[in-house]
Protein backbone atom coordinates (compact mmCIF):
# COMPACT_ATOMS: atom_id res chain seq x y z
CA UNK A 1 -50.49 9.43 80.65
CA UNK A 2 -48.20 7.16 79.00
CA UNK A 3 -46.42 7.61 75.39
CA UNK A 4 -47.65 6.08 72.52
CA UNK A 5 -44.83 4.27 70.86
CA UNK A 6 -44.81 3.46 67.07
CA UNK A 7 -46.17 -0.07 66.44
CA UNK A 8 -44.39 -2.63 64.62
CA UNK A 9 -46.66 -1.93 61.10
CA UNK A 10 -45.63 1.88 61.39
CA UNK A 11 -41.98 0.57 61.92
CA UNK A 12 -42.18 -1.47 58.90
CA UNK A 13 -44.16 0.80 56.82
CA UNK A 14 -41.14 3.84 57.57
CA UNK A 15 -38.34 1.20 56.77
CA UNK A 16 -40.35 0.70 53.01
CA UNK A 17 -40.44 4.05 52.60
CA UNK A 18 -37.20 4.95 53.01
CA UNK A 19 -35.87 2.16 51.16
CA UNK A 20 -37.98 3.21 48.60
CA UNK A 21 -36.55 6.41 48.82
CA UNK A 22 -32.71 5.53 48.74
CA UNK A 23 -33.33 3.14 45.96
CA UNK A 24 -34.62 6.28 44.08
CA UNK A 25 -31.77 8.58 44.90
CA UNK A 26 -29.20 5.16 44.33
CA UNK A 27 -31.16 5.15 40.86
CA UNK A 28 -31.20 8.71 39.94
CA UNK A 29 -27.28 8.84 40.76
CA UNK A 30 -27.22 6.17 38.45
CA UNK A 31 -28.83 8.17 36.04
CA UNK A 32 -26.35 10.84 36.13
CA UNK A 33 -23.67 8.83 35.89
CA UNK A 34 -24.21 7.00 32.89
CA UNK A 35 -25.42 10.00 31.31
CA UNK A 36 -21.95 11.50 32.29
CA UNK A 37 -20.45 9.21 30.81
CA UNK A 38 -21.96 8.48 27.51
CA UNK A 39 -21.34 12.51 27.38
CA UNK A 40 -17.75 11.81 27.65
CA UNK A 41 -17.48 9.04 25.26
CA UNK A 42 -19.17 11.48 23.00
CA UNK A 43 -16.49 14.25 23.65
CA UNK A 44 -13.88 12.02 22.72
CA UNK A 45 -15.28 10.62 20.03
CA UNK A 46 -15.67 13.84 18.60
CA UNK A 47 -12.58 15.00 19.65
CA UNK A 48 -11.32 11.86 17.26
CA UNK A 49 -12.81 12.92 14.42
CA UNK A 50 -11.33 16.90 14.37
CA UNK A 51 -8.06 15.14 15.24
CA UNK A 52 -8.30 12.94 11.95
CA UNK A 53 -9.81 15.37 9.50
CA UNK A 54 -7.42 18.31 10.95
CA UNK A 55 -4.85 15.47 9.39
CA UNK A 56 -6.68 14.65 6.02
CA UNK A 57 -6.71 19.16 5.95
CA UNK A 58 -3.17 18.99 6.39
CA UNK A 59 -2.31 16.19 3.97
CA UNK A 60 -4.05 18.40 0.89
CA UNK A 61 -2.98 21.27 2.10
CA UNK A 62 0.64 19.95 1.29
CA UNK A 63 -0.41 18.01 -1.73
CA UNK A 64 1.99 18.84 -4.63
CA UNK A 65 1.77 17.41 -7.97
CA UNK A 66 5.00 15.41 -10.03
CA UNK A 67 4.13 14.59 -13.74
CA UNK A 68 7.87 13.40 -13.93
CA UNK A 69 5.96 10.67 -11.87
CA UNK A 70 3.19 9.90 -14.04
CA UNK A 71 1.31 11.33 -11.68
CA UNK A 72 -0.61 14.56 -12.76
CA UNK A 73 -2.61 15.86 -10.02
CA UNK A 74 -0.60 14.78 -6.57
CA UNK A 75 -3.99 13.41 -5.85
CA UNK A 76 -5.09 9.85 -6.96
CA UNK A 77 -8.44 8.55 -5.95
CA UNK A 78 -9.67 4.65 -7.71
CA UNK A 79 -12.60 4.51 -5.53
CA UNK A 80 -11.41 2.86 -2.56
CA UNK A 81 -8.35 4.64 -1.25
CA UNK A 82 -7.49 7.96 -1.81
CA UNK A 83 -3.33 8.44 -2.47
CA UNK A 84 -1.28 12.06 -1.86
CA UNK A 85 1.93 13.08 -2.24
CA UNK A 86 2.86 16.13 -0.29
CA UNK A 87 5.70 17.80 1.02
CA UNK A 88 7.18 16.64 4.37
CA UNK A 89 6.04 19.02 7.21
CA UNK A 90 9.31 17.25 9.20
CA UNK A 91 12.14 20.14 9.79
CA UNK A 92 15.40 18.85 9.19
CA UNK A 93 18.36 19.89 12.01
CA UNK A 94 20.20 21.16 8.83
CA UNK A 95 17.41 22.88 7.48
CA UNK A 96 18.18 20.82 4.41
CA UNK A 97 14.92 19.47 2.21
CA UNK A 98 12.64 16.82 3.93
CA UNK A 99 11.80 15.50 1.06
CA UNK A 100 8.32 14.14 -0.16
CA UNK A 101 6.32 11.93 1.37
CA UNK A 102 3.45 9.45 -0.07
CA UNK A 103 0.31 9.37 2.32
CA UNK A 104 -2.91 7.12 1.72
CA UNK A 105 -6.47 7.16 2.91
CA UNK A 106 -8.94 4.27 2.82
CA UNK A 107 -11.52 2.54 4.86
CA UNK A 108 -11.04 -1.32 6.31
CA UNK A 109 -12.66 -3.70 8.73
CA UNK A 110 -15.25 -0.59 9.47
CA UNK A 111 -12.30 1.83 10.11
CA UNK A 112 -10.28 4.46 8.84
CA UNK A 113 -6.79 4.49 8.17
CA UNK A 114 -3.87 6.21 7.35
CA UNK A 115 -0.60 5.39 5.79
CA UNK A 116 2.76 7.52 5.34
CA UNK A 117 5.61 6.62 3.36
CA UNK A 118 8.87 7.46 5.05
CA UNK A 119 10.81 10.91 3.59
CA UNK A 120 12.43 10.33 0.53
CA UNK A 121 14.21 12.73 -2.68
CA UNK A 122 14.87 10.78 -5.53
CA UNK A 123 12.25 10.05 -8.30
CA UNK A 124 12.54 6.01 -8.11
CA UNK A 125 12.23 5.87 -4.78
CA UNK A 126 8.44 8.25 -4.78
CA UNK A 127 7.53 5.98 -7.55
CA UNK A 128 8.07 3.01 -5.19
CA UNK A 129 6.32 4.60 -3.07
CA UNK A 130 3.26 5.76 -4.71
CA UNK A 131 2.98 2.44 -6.17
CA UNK A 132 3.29 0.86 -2.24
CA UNK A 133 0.19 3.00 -1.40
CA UNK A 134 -2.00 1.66 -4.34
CA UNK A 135 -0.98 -1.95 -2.82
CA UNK A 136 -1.73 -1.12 0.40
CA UNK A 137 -4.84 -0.05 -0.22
CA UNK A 138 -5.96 -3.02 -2.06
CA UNK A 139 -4.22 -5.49 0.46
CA UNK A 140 -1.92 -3.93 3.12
CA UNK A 141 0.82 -6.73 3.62
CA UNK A 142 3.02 -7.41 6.90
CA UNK A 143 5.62 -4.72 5.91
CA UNK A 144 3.19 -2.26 4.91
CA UNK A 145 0.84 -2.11 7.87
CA UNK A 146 3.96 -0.83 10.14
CA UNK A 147 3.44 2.47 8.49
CA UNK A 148 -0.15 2.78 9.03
CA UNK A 149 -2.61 4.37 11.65
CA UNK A 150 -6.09 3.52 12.73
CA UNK A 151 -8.23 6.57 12.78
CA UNK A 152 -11.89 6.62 13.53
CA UNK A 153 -15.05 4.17 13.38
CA UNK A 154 -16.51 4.88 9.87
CA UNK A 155 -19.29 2.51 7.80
CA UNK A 156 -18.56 4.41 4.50
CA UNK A 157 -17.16 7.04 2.99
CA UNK A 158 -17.36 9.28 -0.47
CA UNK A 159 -15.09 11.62 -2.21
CA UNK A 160 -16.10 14.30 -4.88
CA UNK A 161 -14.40 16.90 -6.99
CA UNK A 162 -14.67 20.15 -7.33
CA UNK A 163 -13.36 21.18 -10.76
CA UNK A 164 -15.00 23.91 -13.57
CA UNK A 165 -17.09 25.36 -10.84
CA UNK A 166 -18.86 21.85 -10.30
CA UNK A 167 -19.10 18.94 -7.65
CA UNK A 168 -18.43 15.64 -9.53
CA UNK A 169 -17.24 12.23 -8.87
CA UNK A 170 -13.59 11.51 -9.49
CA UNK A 171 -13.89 8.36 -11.31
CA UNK A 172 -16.37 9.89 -14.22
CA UNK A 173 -15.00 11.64 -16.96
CA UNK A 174 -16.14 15.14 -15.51
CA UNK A 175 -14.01 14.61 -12.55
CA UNK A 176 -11.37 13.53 -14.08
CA UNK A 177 -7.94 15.89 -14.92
CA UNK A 178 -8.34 17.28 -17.93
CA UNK A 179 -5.02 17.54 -20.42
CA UNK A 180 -4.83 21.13 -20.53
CA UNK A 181 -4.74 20.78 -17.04
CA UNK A 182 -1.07 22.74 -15.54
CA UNK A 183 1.33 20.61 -14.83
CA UNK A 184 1.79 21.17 -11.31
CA UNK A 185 -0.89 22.24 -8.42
CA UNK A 186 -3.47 23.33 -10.97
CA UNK A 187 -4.19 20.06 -11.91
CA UNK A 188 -4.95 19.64 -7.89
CA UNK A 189 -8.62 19.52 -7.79
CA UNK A 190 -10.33 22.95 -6.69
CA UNK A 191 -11.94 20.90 -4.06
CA UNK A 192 -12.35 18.03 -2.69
CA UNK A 193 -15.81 16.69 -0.53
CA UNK A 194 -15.51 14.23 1.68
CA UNK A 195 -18.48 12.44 3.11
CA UNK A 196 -18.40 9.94 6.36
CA UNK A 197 -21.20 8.21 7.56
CA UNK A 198 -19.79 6.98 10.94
CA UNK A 199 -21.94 4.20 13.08
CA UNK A 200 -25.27 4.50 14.50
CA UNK A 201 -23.85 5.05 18.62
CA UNK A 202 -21.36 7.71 17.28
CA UNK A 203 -22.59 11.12 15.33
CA UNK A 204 -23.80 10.57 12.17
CA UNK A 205 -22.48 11.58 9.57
CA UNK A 206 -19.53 14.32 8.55
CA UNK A 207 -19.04 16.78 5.42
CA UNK A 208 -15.58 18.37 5.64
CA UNK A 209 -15.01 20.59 2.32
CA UNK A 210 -11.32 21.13 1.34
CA UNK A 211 -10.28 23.96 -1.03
CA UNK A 212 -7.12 24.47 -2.86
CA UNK A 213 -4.76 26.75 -1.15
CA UNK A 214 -4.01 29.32 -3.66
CA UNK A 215 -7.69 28.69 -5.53
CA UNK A 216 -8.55 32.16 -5.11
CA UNK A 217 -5.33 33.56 -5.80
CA UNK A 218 -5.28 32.17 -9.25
CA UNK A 219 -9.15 32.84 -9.58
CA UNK A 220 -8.11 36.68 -8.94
């Protein structure tokens, strides 16, 4: 008895299936791979953010306040960028002083940035410098933007004080420093809120509360 062989229609039939098949596994390999990668671009994205508000935790947490300056608080906030002056982290061979340094925050062409002064010790030179933040945040000229840093992908941001055991906004009068305020870091804010709604592909939107370093100590 002979063998049956397949026919041509069973032939062609086996070939669709399988191509069916492969096109499924080609598509479900797809699948995973896009999925990997959006995961990634999510890890780094977040992974941008911590980076950028470990940096805004370390500028308050060396904020430091001047009134030889004019400038009560150390912090300075006019509703679109957010100006600091802290001490300089930088350790000097020496182990002379590093000096104070003039940072400022604000948001531009739908990003974050960040500007630092260079080091400096004498009083006309920090008020140079303080004033050189308050320009750059209004219009950041060809000089300035060498000293600045592009952060993170943010649509808007917010800012609130936390002073006589309330939340308010800087600019109104309850936010503002009051003149019985100390002269040095009491007249810090207790705390400062800061809200950042980022874009719609990246994660929504951040709340990163900053307290005062030695608020509980003088609380106590």
């Amino acid at each position: 008895m002979k063998n049956r062989g397949f026919t041509l229609v069973e032939v062609l039939i086996a070939i669709a299936i399988m191509a069916v098949l492969a096109g499924l596994g080609w598509r479900g390999i797809d699948v995973m791979t896009r999925s990997r990668d959006a995961n990634m671009l999510a890890v780094n994205d977040v992974a941008k953010i911590q980076t950028a508000l470990a940096q805004w935790q370390t500028d308050l947490d060396s904020a430091i306040a001047l009134p030889d300056l004019g400038n009560s608080s150390g912090v300075d906030w006019d509703g679109r960028t957010l100006r600091i002056l802290r001490r300089n982290s930088a350790v000097q061979d020496n182990r002379a002083d590093a000096g104070l340094i003039v940072v400022a925050w604000t948001l531009r062409d739908g990003f974050w940035w960040r500007w630092q002064s260079t080091p400096t010790l004498t009083q006309q030179a920090l008020l140079a410098q303080w004033t050189a933040a308050a320009v750059w945040g209004q219009n950041a000229s060809s000089d300035l933007i060498q000293q600045q840093n592009q952060l993170i992908a943010v649509q808007s941001w917010q800012l609130f004080y936390y002073r006589g055991n309330a939340w308010s906004n800087p600019l109104s009068s309850s936010g503002a420093t009051s003149p019985n305020d100390s002269a040095n870091n009491d007249a810090i804010p207790d705390g400062i809120r800061l809200e950042l709604k980022l874009p719609a592909y990246s994660n929504g939107a951040w709340v990163r509360d900053w307290v005062r370093p030695n608020f509980w100590r003088n609380r106590a």
